[in-house]
Protein backbone atom coordinates (compact mmCIF):
# COMPACT_ATOMS: atom_id res chain seq x y z
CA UNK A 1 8.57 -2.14 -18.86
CA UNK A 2 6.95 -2.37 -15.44
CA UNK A 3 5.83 0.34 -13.55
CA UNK A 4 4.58 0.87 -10.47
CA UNK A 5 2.85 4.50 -9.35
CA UNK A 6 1.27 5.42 -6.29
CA UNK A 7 -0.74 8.16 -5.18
CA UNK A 8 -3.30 9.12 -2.85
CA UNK A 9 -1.54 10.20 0.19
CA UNK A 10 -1.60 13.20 2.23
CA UNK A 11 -2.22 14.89 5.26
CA UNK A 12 -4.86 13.43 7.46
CA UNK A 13 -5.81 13.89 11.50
CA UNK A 14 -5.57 11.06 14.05
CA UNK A 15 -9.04 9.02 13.19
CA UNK A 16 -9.04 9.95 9.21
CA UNK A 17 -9.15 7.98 6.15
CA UNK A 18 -7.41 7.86 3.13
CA UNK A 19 -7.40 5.12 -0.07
CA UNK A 20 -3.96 4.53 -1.65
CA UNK A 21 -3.55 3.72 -5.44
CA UNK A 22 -1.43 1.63 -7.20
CA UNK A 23 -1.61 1.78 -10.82
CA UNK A 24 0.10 -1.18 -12.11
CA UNK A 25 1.59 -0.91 -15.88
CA UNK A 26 3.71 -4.33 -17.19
CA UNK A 27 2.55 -6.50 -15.22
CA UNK A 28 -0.94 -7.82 -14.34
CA UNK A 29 -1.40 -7.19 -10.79
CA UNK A 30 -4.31 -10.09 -10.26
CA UNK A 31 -1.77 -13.03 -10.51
CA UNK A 32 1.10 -10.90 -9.08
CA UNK A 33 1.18 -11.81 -5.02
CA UNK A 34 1.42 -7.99 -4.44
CA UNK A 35 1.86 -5.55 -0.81
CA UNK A 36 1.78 -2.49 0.37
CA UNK A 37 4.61 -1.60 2.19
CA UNK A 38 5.42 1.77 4.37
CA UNK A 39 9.08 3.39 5.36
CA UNK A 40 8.62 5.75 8.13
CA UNK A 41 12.00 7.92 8.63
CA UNK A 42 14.91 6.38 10.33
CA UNK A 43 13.18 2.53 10.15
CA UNK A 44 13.33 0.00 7.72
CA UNK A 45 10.44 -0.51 5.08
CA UNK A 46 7.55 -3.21 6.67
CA UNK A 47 4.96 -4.97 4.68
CA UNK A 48 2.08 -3.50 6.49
CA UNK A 49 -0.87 -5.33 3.54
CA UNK A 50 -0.51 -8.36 0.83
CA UNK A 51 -2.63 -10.12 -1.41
CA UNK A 52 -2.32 -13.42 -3.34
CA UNK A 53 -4.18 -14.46 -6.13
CA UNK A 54 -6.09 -11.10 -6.09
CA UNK A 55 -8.34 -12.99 -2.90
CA UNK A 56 -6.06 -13.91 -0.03
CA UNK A 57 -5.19 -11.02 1.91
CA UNK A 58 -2.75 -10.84 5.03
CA UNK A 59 -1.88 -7.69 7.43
CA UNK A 60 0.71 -6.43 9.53
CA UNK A 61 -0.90 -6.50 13.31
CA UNK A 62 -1.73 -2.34 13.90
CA UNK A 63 -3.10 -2.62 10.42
CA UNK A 64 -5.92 -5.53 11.21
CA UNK A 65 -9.18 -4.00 11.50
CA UNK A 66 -8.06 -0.74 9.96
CA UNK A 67 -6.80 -0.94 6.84
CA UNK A 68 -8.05 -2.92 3.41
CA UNK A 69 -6.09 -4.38 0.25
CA UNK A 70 -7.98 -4.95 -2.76
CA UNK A 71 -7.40 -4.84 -6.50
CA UNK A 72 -9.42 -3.56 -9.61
CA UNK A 73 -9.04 -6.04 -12.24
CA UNK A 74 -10.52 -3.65 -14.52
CA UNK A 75 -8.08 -0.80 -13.76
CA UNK A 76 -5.26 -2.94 -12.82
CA UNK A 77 -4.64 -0.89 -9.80
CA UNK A 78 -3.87 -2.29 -5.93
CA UNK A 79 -5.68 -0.26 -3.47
CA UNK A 80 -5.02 0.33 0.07
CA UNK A 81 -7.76 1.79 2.42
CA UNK A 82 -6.88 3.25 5.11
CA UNK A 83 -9.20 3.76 8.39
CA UNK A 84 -9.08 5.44 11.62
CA UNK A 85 -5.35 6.38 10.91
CA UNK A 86 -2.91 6.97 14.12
CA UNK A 87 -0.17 9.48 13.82
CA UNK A 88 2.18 6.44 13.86
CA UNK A 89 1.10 5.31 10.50
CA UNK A 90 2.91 8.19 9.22
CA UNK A 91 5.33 7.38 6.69
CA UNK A 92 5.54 6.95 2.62
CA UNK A 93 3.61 4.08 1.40
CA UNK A 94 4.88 1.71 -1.79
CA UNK A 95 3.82 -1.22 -3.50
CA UNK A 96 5.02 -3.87 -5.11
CA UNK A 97 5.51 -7.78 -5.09
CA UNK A 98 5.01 -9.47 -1.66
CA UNK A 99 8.48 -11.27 -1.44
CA UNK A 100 11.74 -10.94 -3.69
CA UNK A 101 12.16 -10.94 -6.75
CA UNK A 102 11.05 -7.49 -6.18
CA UNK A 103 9.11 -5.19 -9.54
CA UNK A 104 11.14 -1.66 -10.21
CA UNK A 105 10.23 0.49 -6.62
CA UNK A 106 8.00 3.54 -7.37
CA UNK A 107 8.25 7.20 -5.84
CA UNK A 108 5.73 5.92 -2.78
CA UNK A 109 3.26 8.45 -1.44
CA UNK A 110 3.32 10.32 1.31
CA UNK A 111 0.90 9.70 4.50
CA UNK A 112 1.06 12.11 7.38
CA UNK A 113 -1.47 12.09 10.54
CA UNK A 114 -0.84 14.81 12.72
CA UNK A 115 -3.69 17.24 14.33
């Protein structure tokens, strides 16, 4: 059964940091194509990070230069770090595959930057 659990969120000021988890169970998240994706309230859900191949990485444009996918092979766990964070990057962060056919949605985590 696949499963998908993220953590690491929270409450951070404008110019903070955070690193999101991913712990991957079913699956084997290396030669998945897998995102990050974000759902701020009242708008859709974006990809905002994606990696292919456990190399190749893509961003959204506000997230170049900011933020970093990466996977642990070892822990089987997609990471997202987060830099210099901007109240608009507020919103719960999921992950799963990069296109459909989509893996079982976790409970996302929540990301809030506010002073």
């Amino acid at each position: 059964q696949v499963q998908l659990v993220e953590s690491g969120g929270g409450l951070v000021q404008p110019g903070g940091s955070l690193r999101l988890s991913c712990a991957a169970s079913g699956i084997i998240v290396s030669i998945w194509a897998m995102a990050w994706y974000r759902q701020a309230p009242g708008k859709q859900r974006e990809l905002v990070a994606r990696i292919i191949n456990g190399g190749n990485v893509a961003y959204e444009t506000s997230a170049k230069g900011r933020f970093t996918i990466s996977i642990d092979n070892a822990k089987n766990t997609v990471y997202l770090q987060m830099n210099s964070l901007r109240p608009e990057d507020t919103a719960v962060y999921y992950c799963n595959a990069d296109s459909p056919p989509f893996l079982p949605w976790g409970q996302g985590t929540q990301v809030t930057v506010s002073s």
